[in-house]
PDB file of N, CA and C in Angstrom:
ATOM      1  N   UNK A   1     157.213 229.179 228.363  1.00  0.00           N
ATOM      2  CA  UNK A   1     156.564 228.804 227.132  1.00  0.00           C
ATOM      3  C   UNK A   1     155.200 228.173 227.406  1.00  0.00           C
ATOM      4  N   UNK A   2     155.469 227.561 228.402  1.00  0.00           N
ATOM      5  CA  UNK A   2     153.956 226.616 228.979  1.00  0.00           C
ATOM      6  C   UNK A   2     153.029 227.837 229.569  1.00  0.00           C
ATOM      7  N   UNK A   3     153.338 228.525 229.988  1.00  0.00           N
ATOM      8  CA  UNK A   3     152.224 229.765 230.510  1.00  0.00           C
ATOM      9  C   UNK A   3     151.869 230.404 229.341  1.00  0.00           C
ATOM     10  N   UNK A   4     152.769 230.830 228.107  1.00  0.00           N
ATOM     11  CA  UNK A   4     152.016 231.483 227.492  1.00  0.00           C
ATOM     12  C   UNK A   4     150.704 230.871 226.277  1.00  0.00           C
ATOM     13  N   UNK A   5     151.165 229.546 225.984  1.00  0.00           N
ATOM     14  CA  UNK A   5     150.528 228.697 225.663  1.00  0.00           C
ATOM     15  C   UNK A   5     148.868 228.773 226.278  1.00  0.00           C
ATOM     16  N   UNK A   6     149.035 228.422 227.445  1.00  0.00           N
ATOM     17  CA  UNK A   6     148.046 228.049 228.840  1.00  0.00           C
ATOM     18  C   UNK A   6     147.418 229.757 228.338  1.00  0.00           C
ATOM     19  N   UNK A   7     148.088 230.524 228.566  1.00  0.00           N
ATOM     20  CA  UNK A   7     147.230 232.251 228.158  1.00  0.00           C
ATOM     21  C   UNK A   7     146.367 231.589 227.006  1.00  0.00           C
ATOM     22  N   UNK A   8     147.197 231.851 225.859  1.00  0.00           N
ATOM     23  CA  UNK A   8     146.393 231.835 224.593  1.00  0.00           C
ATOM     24  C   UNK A   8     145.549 231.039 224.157  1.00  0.00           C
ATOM     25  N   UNK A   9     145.978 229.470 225.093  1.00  0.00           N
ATOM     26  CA  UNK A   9     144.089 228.876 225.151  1.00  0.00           C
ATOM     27  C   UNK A   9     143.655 229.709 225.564  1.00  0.00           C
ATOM     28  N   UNK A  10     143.477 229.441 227.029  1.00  0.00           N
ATOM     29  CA  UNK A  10     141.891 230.263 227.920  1.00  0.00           C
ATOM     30  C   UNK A  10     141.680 231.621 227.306  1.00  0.00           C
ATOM     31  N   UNK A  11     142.088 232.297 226.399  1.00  0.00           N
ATOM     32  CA  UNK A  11     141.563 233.227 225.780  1.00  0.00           C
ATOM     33  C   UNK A  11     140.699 233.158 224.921  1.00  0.00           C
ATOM     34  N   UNK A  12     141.548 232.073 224.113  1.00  0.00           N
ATOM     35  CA  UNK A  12     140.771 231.384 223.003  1.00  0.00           C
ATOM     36  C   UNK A  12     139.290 230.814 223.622  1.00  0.00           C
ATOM     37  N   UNK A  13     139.691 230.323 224.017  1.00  0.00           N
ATOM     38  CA  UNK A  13     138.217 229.499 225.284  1.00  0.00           C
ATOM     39  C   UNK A  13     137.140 230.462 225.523  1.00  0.00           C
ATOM     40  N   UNK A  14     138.041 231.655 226.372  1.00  0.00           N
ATOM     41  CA  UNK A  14     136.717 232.337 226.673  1.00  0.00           C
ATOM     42  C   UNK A  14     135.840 233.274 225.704  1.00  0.00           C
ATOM     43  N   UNK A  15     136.919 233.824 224.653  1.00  0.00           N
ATOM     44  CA  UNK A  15     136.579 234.787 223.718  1.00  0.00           C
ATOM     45  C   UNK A  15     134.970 233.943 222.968  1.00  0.00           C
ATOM     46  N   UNK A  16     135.682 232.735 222.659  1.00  0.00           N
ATOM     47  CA  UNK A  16     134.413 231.458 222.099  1.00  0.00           C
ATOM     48  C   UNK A  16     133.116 231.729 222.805  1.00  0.00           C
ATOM     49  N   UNK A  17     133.301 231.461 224.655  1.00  0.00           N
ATOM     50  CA  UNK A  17     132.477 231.606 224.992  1.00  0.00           C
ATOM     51  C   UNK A  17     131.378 232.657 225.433  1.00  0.00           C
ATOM     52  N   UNK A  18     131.945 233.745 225.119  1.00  0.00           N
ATOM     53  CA  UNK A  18     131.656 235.345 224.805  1.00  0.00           C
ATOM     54  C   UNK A  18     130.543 235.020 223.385  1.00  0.00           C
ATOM     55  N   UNK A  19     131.178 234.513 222.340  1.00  0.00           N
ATOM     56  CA  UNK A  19     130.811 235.136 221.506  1.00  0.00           C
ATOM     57  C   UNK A  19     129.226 234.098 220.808  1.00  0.00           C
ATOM     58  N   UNK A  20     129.161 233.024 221.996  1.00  0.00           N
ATOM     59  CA  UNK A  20     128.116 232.280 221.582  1.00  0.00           C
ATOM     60  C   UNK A  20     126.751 232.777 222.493  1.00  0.00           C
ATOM     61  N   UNK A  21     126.567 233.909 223.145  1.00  0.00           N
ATOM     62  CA  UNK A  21     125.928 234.062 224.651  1.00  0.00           C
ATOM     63  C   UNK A  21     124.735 234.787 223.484  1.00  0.00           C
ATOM     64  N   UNK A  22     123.844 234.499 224.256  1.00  0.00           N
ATOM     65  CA  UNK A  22     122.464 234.337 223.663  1.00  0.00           C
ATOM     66  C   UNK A  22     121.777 235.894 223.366  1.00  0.00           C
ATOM     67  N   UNK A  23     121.235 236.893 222.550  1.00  0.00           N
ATOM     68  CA  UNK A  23     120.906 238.263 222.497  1.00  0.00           C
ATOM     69  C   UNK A  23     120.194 238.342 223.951  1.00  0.00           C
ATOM     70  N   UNK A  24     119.604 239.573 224.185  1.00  0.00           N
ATOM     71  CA  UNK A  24     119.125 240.161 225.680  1.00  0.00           C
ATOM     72  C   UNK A  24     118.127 240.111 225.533  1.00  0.00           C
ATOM     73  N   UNK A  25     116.611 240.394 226.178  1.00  0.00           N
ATOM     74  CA  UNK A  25     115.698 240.087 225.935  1.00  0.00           C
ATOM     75  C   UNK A  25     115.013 241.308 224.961  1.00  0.00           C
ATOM     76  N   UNK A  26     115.499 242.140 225.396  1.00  0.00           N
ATOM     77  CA  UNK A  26     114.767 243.341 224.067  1.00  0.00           C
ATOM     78  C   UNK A  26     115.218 243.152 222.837  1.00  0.00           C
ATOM     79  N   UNK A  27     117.046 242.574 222.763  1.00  0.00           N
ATOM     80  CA  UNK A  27     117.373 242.182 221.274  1.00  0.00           C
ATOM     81  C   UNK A  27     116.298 241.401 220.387  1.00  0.00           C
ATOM     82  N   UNK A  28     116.317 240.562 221.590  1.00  0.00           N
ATOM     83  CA  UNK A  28     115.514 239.115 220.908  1.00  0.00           C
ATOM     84  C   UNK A  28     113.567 239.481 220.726  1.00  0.00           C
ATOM     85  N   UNK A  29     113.079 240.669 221.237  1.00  0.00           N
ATOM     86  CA  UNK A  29     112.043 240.941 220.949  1.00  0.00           C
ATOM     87  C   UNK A  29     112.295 241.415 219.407  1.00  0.00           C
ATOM     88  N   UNK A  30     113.085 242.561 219.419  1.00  0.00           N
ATOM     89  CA  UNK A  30     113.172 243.138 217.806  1.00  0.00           C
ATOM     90  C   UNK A  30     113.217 242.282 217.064  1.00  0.00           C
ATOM     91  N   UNK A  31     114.179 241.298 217.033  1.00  0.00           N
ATOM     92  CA  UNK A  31     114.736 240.515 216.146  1.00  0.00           C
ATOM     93  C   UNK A  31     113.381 239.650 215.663  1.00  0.00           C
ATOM     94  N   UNK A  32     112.264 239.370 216.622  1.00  0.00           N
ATOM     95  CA  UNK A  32     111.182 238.111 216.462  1.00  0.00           C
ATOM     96  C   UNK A  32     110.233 240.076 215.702  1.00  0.00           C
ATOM     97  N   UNK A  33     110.030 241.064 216.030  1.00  0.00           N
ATOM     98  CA  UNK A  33     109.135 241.958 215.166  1.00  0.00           C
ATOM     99  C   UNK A  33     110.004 241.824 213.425  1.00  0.00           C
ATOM    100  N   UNK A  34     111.046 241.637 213.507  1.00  0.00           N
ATOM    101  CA  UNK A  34     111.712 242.261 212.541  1.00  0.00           C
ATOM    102  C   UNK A  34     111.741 241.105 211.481  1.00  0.00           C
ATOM    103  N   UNK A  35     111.603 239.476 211.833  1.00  0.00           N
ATOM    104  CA  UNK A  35     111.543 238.032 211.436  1.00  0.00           C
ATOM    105  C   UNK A  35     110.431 238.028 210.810  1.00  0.00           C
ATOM    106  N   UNK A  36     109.031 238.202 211.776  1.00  0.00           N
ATOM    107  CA  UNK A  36     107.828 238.599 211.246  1.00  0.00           C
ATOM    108  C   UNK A  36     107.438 239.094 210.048  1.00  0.00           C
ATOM    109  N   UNK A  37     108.237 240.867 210.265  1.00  0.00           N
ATOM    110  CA  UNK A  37     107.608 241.216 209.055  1.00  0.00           C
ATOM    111  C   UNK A  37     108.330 240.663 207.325  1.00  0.00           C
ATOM    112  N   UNK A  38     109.575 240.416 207.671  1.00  0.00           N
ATOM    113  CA  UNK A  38     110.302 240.316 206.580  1.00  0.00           C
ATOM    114  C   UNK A  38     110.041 238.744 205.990  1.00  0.00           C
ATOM    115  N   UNK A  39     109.107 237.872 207.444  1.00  0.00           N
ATOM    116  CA  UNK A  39     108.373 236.775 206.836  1.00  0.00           C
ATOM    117  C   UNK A  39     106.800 236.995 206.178  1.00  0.00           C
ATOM    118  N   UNK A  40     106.095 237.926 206.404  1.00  0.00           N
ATOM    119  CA  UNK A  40     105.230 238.711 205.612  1.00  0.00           C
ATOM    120  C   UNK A  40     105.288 238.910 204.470  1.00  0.00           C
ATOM    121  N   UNK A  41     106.289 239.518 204.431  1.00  0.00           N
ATOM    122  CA  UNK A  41     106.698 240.101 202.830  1.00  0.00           C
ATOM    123  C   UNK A  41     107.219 239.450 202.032  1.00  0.00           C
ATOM    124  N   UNK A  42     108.051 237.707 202.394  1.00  0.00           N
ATOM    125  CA  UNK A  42     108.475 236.820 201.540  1.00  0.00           C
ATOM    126  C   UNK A  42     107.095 235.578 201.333  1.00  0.00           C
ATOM    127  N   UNK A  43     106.380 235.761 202.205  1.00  0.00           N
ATOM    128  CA  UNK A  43     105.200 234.898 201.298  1.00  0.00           C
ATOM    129  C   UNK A  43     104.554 235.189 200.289  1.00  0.00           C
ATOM    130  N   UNK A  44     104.252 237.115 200.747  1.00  0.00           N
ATOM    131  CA  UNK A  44     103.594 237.681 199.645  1.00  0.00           C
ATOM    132  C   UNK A  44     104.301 237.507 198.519  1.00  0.00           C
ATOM    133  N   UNK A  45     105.712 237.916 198.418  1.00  0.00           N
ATOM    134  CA  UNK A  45     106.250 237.420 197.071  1.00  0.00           C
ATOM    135  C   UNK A  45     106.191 236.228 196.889  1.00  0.00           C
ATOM    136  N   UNK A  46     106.203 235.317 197.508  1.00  0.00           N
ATOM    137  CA  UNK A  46     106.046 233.972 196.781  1.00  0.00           C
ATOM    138  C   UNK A  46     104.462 233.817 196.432  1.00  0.00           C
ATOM    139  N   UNK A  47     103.816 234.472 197.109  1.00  0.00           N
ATOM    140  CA  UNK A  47     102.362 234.157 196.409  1.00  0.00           C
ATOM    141  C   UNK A  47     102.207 234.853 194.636  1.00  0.00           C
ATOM    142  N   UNK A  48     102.860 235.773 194.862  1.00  0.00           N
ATOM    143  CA  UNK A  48     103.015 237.061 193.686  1.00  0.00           C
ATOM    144  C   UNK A  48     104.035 235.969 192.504  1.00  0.00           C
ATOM    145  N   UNK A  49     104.650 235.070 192.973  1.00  0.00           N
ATOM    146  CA  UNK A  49     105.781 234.210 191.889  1.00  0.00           C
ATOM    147  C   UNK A  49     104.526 233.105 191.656  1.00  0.00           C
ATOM    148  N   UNK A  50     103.688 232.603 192.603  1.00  0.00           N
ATOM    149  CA  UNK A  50     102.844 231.289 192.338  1.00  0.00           C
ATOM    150  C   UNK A  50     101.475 231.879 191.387  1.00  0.00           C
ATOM    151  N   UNK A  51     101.114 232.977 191.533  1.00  0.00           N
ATOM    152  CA  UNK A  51     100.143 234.131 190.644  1.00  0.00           C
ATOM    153  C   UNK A  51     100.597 233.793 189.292  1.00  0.00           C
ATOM    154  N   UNK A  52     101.953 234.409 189.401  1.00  0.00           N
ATOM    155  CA  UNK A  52     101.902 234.598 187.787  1.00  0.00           C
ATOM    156  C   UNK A  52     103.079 233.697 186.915  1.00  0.00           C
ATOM    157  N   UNK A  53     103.070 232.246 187.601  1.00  0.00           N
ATOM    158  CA  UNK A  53     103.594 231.359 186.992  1.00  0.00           C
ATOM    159  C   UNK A  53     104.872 230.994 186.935  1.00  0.00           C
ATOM    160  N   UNK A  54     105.492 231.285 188.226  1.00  0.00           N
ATOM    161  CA  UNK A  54     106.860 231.394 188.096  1.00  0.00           C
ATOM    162  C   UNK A  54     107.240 230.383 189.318  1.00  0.00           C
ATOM    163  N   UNK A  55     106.609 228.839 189.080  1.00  0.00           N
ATOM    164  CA  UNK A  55     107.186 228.093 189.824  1.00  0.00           C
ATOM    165  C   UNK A  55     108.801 227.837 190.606  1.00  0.00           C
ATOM    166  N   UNK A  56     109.501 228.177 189.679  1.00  0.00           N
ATOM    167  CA  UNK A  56     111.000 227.574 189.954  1.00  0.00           C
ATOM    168  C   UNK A  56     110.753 228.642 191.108  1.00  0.00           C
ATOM    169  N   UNK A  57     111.080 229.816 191.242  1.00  0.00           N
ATOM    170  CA  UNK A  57     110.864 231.025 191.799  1.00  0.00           C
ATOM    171  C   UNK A  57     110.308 230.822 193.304  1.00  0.00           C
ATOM    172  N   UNK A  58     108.866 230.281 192.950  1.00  0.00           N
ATOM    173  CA  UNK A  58     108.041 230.176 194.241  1.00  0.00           C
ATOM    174  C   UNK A  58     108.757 229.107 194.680  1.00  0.00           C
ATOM    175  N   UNK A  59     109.178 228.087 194.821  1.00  0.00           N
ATOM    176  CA  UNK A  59     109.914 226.414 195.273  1.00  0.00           C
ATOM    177  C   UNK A  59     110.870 227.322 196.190  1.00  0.00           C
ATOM    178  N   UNK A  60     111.713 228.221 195.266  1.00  0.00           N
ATOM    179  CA  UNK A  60     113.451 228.950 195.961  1.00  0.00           C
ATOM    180  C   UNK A  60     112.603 229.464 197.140  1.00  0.00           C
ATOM    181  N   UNK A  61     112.013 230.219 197.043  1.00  0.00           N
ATOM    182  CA  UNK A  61     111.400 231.137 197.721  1.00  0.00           C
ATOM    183  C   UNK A  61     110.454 230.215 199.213  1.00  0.00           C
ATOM    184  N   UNK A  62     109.940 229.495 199.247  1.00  0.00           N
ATOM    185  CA  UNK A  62     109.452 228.743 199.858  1.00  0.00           C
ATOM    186  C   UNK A  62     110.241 228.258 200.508  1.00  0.00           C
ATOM    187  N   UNK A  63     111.321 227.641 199.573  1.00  0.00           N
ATOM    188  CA  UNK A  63     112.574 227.192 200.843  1.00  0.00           C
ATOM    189  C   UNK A  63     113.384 227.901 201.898  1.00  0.00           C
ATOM    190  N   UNK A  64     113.504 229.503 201.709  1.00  0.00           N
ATOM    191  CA  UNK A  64     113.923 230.532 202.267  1.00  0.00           C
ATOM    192  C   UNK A  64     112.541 230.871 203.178  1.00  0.00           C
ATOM    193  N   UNK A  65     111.531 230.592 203.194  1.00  0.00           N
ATOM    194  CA  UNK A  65     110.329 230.704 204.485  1.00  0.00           C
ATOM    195  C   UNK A  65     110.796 229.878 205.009  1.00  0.00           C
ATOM    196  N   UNK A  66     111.044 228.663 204.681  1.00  0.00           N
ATOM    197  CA  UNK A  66     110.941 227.462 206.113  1.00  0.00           C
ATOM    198  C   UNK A  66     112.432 227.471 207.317  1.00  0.00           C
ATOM    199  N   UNK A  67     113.439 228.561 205.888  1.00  0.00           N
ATOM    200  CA  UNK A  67     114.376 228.702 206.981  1.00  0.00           C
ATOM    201  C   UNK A  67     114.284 230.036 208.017  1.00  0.00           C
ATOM    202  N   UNK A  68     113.519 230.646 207.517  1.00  0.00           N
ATOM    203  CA  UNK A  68     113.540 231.769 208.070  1.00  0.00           C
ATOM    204  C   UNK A  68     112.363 231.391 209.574  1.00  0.00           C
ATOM    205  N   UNK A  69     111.369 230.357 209.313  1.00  0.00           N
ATOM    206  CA  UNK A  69     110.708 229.677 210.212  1.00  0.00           C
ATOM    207  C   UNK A  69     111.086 229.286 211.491  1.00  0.00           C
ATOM    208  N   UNK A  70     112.226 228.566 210.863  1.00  0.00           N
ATOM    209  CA  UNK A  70     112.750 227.960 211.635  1.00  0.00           C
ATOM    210  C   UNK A  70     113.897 228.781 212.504  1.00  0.00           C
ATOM    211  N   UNK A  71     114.304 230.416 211.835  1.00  0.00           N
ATOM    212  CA  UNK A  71     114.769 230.992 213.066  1.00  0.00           C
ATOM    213  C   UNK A  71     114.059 231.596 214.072  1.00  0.00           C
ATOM    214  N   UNK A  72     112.593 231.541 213.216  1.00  0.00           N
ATOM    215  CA  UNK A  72     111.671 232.643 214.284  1.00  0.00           C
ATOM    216  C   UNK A  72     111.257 231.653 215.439  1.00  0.00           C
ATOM    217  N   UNK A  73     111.352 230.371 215.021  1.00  0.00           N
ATOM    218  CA  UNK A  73     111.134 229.721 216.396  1.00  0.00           C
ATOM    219  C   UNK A  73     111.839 229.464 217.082  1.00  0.00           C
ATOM    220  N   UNK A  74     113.580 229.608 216.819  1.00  0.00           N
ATOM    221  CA  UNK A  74     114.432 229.394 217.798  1.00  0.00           C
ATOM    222  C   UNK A  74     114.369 230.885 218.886  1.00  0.00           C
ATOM    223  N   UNK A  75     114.108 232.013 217.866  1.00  0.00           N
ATOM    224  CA  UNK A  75     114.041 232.882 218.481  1.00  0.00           C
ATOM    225  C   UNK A  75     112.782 232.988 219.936  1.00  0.00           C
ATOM    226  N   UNK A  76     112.089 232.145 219.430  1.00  0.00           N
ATOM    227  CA  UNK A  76     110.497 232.018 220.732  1.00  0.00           C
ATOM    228  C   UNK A  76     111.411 231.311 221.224  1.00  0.00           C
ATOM    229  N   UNK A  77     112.020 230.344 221.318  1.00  0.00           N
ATOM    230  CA  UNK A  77     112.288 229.617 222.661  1.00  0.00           C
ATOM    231  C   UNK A  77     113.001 230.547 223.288  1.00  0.00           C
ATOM    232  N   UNK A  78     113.783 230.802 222.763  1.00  0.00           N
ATOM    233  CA  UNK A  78     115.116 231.761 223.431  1.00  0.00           C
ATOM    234  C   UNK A  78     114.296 232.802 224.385  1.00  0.00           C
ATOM    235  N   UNK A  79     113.054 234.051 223.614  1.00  0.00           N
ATOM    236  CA  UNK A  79     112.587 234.495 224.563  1.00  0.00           C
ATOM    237  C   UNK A  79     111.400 233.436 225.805  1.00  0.00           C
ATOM    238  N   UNK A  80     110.897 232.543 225.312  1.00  0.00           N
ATOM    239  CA  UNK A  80     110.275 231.755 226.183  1.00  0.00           C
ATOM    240  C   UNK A  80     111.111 231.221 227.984  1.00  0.00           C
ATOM    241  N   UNK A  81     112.114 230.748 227.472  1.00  0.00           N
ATOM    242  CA  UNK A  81     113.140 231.133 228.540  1.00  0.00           C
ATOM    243  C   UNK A  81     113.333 231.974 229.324  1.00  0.00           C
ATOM    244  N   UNK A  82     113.382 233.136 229.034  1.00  0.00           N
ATOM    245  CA  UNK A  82     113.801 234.332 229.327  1.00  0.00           C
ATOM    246  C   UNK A  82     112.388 235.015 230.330  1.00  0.00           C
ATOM    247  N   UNK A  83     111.354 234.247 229.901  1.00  0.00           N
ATOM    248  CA  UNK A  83     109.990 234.446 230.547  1.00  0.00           C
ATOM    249  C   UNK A  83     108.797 235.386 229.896  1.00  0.00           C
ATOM    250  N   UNK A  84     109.507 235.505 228.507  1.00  0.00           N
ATOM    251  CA  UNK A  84     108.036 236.010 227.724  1.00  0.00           C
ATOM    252  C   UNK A  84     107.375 235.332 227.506  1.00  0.00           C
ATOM    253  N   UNK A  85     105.718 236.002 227.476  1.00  0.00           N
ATOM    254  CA  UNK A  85     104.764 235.117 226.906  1.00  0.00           C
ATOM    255  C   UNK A  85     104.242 235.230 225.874  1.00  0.00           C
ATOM    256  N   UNK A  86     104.063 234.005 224.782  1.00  0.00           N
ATOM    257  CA  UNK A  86     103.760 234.715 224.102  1.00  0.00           C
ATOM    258  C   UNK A  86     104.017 235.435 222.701  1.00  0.00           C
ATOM    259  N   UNK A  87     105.489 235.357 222.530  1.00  0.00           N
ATOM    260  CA  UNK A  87     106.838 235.861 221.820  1.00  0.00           C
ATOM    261  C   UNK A  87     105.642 236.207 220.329  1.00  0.00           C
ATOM    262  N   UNK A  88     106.031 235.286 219.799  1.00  0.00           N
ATOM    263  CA  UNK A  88     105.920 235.366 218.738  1.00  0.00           C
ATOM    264  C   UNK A  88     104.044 235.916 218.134  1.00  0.00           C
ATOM    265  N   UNK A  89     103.174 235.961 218.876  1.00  0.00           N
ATOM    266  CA  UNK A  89     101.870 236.116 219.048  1.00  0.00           C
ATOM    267  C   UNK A  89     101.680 237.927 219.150  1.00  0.00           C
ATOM    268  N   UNK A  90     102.561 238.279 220.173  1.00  0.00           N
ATOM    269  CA  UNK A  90     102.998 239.667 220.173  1.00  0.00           C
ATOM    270  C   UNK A  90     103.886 240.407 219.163  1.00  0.00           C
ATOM    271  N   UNK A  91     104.705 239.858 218.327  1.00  0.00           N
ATOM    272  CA  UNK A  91     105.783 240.451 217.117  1.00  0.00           C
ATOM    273  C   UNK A  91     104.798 240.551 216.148  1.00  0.00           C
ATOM    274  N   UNK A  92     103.577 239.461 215.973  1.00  0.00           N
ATOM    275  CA  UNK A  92     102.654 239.812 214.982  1.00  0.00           C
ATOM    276  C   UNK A  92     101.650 240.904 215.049  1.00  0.00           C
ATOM    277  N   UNK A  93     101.545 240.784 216.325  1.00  0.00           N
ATOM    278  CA  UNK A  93     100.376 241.986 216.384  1.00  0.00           C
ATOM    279  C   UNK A  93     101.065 243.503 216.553  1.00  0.00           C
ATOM    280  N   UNK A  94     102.425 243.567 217.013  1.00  0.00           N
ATOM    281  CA  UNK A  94     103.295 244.852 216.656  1.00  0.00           C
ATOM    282  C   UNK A  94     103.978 245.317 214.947  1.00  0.00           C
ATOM    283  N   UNK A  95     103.886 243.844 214.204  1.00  0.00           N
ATOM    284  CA  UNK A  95     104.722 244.117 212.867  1.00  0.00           C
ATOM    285  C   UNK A  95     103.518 244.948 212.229  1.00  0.00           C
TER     286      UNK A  95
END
């Protein structure tokens, strides 16, 4: 009973630790082109909601940039690590 126990942790354990392991470095390039543009296109709409008067709108919307910000920079560290240079400087000039 104690072994199978002892199994179904360390499975549990490792499966966890499988499933937290960081994208590869080409993942994590797409992912910072693909952050980019789809952060492009949510300012423009929020500029397009602040145009034509649709505060509540632009506020929501604004708050969904700063999160989306804030993945594109986890995403630079992650490739910064990894030994790109640059990350995010290059996704702009490819988006």
């Amino acid at each position: 009973m104690k072994k199978i126990l002892f199994v179904m942790v360390a499975a549990t354990l490792t499966l966890g630790a499988m499933a937290q392991t960081t994208p590869t470095k080409h993942e994590a390039k797409e992912n910072a082109k693909t952050d980019v543009r789809k952060l492009r296109q949510d300012r423009a709409d929020r500029n397009t909601a602040i145009a034509h008067g649709k505060l509540k709108t632009a506020h929501k919307e604004q708050k969904e940039i700063k999160n989306e910000r804030k993945d594109l920079n986890a995403n630079k560290k992650q490739l910064k690590n990894k030994g790109e240079a640059l990350p995010v400087t290059k996704a702009k000039a490819k988006a």
